[in-house]
Protein backbone atom coordinates (compact mmCIF):
# COMPACT_ATOMS: atom_id res chain seq x y z
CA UNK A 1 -45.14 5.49 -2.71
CA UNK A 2 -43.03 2.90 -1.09
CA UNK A 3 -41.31 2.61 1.95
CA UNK A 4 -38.35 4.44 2.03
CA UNK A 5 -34.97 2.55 3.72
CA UNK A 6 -33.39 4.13 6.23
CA UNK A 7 -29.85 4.44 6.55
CA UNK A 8 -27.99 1.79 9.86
CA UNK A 9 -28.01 2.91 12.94
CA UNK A 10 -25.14 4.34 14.49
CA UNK A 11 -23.77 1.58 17.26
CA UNK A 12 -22.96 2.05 20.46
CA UNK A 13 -19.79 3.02 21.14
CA UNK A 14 -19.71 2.91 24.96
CA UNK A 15 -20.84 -0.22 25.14
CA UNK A 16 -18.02 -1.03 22.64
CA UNK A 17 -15.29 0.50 24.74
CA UNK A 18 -16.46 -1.12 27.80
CA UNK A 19 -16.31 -4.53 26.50
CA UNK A 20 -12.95 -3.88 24.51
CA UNK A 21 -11.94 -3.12 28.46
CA UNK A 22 -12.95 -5.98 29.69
CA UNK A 23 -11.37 -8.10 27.17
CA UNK A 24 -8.37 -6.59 28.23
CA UNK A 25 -8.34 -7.25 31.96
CA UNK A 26 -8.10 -11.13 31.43
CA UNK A 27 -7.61 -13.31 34.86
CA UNK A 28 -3.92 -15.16 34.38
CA UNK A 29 -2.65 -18.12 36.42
CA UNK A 30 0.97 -18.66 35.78
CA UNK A 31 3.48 -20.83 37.73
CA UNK A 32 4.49 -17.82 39.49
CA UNK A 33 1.21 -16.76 40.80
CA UNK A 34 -2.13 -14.98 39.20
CA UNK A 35 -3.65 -11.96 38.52
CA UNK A 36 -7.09 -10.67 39.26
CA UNK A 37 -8.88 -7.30 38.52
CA UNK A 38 -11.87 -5.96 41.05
CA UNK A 39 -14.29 -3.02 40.65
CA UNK A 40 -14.55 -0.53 43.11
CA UNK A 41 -18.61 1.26 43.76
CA UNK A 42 -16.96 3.81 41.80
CA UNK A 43 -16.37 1.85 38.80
CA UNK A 44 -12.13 2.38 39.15
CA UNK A 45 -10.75 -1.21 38.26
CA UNK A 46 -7.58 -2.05 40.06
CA UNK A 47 -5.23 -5.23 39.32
CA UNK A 48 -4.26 -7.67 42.27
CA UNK A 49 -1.46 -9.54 42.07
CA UNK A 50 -0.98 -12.59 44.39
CA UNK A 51 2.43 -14.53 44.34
CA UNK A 52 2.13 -18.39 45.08
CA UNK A 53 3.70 -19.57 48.33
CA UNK A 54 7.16 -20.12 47.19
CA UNK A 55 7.27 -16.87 45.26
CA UNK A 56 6.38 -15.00 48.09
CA UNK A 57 8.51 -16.69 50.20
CA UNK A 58 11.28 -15.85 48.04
CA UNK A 59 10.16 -12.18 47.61
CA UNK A 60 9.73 -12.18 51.73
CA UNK A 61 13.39 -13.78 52.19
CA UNK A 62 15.39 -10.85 49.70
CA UNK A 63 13.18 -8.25 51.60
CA UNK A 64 14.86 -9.33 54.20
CA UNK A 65 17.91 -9.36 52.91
CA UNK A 66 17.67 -5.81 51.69
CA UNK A 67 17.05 -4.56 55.36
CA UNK A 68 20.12 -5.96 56.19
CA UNK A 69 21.94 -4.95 53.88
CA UNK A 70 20.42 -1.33 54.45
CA UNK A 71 21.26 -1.38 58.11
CA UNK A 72 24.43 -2.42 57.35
CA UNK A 73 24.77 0.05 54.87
CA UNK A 74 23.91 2.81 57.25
CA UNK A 75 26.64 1.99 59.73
CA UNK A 76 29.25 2.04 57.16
CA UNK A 77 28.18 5.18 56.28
CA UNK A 78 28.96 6.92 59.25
CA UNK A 79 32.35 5.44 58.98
CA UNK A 80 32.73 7.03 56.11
CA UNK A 81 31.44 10.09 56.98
CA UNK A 82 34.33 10.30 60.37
CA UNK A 83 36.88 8.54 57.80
CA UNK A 84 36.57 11.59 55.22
CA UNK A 85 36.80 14.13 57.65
CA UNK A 86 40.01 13.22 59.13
CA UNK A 87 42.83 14.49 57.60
CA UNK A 88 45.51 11.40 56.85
CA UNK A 89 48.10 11.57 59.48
CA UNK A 90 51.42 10.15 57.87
CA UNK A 91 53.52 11.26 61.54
CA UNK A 92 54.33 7.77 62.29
CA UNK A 93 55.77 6.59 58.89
CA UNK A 94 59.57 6.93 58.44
CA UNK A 95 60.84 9.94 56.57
CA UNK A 96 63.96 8.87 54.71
CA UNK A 97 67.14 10.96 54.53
CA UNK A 98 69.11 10.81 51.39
CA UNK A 99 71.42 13.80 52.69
CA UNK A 100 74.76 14.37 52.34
CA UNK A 101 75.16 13.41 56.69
CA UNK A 102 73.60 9.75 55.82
CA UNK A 103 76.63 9.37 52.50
CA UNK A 104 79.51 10.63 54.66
CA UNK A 105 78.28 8.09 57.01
CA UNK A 106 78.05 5.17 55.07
CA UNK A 107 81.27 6.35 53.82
CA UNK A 108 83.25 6.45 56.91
CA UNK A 109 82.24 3.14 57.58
CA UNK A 110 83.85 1.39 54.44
CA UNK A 111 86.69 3.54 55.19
CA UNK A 112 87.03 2.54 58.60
CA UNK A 113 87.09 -1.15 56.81
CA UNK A 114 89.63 -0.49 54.09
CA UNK A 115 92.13 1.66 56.10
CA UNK A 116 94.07 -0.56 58.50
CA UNK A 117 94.94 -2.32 55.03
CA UNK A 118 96.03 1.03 53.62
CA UNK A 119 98.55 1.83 56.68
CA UNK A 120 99.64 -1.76 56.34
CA UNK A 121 100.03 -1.04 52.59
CA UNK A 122 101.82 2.03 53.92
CA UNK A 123 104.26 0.95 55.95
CA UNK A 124 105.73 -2.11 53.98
CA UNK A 125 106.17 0.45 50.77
CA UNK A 126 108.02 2.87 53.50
CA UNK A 127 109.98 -0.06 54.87
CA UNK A 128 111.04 -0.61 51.16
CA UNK A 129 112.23 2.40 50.19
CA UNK A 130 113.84 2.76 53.55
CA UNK A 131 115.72 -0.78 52.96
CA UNK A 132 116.61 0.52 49.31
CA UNK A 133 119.00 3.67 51.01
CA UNK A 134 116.63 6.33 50.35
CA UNK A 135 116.25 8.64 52.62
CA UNK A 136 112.87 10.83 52.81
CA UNK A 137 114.30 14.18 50.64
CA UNK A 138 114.86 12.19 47.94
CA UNK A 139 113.08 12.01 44.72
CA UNK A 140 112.49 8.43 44.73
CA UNK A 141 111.39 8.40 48.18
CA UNK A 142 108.72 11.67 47.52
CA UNK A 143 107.83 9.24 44.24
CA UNK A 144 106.59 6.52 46.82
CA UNK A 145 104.59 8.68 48.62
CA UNK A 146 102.77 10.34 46.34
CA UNK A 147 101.86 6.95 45.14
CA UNK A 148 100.56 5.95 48.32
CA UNK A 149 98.65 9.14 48.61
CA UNK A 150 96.91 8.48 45.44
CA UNK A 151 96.16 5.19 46.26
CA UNK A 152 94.91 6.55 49.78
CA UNK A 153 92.11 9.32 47.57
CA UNK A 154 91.27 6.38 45.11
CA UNK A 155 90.49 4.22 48.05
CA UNK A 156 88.15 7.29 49.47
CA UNK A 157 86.95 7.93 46.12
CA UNK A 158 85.93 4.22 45.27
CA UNK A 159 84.56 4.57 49.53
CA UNK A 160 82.49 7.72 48.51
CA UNK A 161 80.83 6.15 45.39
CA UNK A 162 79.56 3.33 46.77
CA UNK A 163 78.57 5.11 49.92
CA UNK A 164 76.46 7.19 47.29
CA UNK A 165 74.93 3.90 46.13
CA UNK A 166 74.10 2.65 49.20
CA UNK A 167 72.19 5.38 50.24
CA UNK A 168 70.31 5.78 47.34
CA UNK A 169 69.28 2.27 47.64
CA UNK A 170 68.76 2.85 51.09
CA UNK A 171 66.72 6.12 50.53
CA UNK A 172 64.49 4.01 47.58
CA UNK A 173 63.86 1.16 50.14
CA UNK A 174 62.36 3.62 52.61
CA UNK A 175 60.52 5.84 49.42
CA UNK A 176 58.73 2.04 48.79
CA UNK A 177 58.41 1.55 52.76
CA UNK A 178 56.86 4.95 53.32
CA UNK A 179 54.25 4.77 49.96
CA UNK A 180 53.40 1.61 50.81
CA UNK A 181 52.51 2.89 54.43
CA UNK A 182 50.92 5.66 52.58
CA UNK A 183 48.71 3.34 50.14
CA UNK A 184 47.97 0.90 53.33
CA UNK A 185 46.79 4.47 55.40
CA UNK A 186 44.15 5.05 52.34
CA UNK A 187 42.98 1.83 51.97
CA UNK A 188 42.40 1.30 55.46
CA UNK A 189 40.01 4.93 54.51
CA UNK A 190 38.35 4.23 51.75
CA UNK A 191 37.73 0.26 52.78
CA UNK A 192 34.19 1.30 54.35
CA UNK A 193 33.55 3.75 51.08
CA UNK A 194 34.25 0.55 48.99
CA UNK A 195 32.05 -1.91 51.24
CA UNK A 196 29.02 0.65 51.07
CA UNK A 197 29.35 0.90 47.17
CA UNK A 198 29.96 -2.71 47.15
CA UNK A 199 26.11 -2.74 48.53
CA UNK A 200 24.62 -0.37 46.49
CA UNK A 201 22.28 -2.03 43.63
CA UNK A 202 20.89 -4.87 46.06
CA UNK A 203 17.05 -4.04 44.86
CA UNK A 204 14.48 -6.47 45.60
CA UNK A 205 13.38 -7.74 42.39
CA UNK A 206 9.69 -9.41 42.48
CA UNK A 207 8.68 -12.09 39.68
CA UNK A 208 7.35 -10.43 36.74
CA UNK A 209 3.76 -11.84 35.40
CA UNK A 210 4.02 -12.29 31.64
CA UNK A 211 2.27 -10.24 28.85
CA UNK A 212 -0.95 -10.92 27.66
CA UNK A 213 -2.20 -10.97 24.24
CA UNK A 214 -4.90 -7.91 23.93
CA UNK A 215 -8.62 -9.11 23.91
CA UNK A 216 -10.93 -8.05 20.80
CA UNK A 217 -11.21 -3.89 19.69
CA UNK A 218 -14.91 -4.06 19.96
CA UNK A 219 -14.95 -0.54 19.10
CA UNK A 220 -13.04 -0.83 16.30
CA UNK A 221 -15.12 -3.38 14.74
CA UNK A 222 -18.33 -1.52 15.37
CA UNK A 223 -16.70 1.48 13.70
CA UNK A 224 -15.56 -0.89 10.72
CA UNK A 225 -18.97 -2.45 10.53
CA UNK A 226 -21.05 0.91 10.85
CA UNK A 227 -18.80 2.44 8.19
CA UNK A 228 -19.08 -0.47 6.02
CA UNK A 229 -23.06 -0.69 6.38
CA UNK A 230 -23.37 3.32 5.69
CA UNK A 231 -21.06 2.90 2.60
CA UNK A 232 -23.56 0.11 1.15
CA UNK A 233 -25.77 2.83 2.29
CA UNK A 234 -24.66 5.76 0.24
CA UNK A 235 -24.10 3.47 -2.62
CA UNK A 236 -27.49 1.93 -2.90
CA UNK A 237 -29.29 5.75 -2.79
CA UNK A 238 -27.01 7.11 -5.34
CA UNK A 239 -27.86 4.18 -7.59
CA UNK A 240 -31.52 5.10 -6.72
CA UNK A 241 -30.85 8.31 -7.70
CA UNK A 242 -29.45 7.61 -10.93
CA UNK A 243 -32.69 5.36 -11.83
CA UNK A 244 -34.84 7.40 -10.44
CA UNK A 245 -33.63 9.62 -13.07
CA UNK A 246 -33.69 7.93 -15.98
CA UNK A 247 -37.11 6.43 -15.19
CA UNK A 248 -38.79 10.24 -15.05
CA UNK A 249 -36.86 10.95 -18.66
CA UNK A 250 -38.55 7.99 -19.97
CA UNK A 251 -41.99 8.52 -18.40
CA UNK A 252 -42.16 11.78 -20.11
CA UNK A 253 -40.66 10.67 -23.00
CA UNK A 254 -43.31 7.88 -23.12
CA UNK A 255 -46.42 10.16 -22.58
CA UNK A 256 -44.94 12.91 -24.40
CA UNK A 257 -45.31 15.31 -20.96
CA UNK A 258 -43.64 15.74 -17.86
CA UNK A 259 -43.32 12.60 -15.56
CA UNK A 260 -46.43 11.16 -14.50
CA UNK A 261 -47.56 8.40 -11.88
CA UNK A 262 -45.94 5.29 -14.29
CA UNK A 263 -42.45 6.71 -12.98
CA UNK A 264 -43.15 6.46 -9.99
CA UNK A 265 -44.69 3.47 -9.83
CA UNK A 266 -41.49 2.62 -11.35
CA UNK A 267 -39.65 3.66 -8.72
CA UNK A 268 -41.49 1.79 -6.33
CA UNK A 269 -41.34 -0.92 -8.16
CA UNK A 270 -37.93 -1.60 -8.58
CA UNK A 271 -36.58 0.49 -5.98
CA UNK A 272 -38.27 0.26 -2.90
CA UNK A 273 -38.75 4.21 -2.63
């Protein structure tokens, strides 16, 4: 008999996955600094980054930065803190009347205006019925005066609307003077609230080292290769098979018996088995 082939061995896979690893923990030098990766006794690999001198400047200067603006931040929020626990005091802000007292008032005063030149009015109309004969039963004369008195309530009416006008512009000017004290009261409140959420999101950012392109899958290829060598494998002993087959039928076909030695010399021959 020949020597029989034996099928590949399987490989290692360890050593595959080890050196897949350390394809993949590449040293890179970039403008922005490099990367290195050390061993520990232990076998732990850990990746050092180191930041050339302008980099870390940089990094050293916003770090700075931040603490400032963190210290900064923590004073504004204890203003914040005493600003939201004080109730708004609006005492001091003018409260304005749109009462009747504040119409009559304005009233009065353009009455006070218009009514010497109503008892001047008065007095010349008098004087003329006077110089016409009439005397003060008469129904001429009363005529007159009820004209005069109507003249005298249009007069306060005319006084009374535009007193009513006044005011209300008077009483909108102090609405707008008193919200606008109002609105000046809460932004004077929430102005440290706004600065400390003004300096929220001031991370330190470091540079960022690019990405890499992965090394070789050494343990994929070994699988790939072992697979492929045990499927040239398995193909090569079932075509063995087969032959071996056919070369017993025709041994015994030959010498008219079961198969004898010439098969498997046969077999050796052209087979290797």
């Amino acid at each position: 008999m020949g020597k029989k082939s034996k099928a590949p061995p399987a490989p290692d896979y360890k050593a595959a996955a080890e050196a897949t690893a350390a394809a993949n923990r590449p040293t890179q030098v970039t403008p922005w600094g490099r990367t290195d990766w050390s061993q520990d006794p232990a076998g732990k690999w850990t990746e050092n980054v180191s930041l050339n001198p302008a980099e870390q400047a940089q990094l050293e200067s916003q770090r700075g930065t931040q603490a400032a603006f963190d210290k900064t931040a923590t004073g504004l929020l204890g203003q914040v803190d005493q600003n939201m626990s004080t109730p708004l005091d609006f005492s001091g802000l003018d409260n304005p009347d749109a009462g009747f007292g504040a119409v009559q008032e304005v009233q009065d005063a353009m009455m006070s205006r218009l009514q010497p030149g109503r008892d001047q009015m008065r007095e010349k109309e008098l004087q003329r019925l006077h110089n016409q004969g009439l005397s003060d039963n008469t129904e001429a004369f009363q005529r007159g005066l009820t004209r005069l008195d109507q003249g005298d309530t249009d007069a306060s009416q005319q006084a009374l609307l535009a007193a009513m006008s006044a005011s209300g512009d008077l009483f909108n000017r102090g609405m707008g003077k008193r919200q606008q004290g109002i609105t000046e009261a809460n932004m004077l409140r929430q102005s440290p609230l706004n600065d400390l959420l003004k300096l929220q999101g001031q991370d330190v950012s470091s540079p960022s080292m690019p990405s890499f392109m992965a090394g070789p899958d050494y343990t994929g290829a070994a699988r790939d290769s072992y697979k492929s060598a045990m499927d040239a494998y398995n193909a090569k002993q079932a075509r063995g098979n087969g032959l071996m087959s056919g070369l017993f039928g025709l041994g015994a076909s030959a010498l008219g018996g079961p198969a004898g030695g010439i098969g498997s010399r046969l077999a050796t021959k052209f087979l290797g088995i």
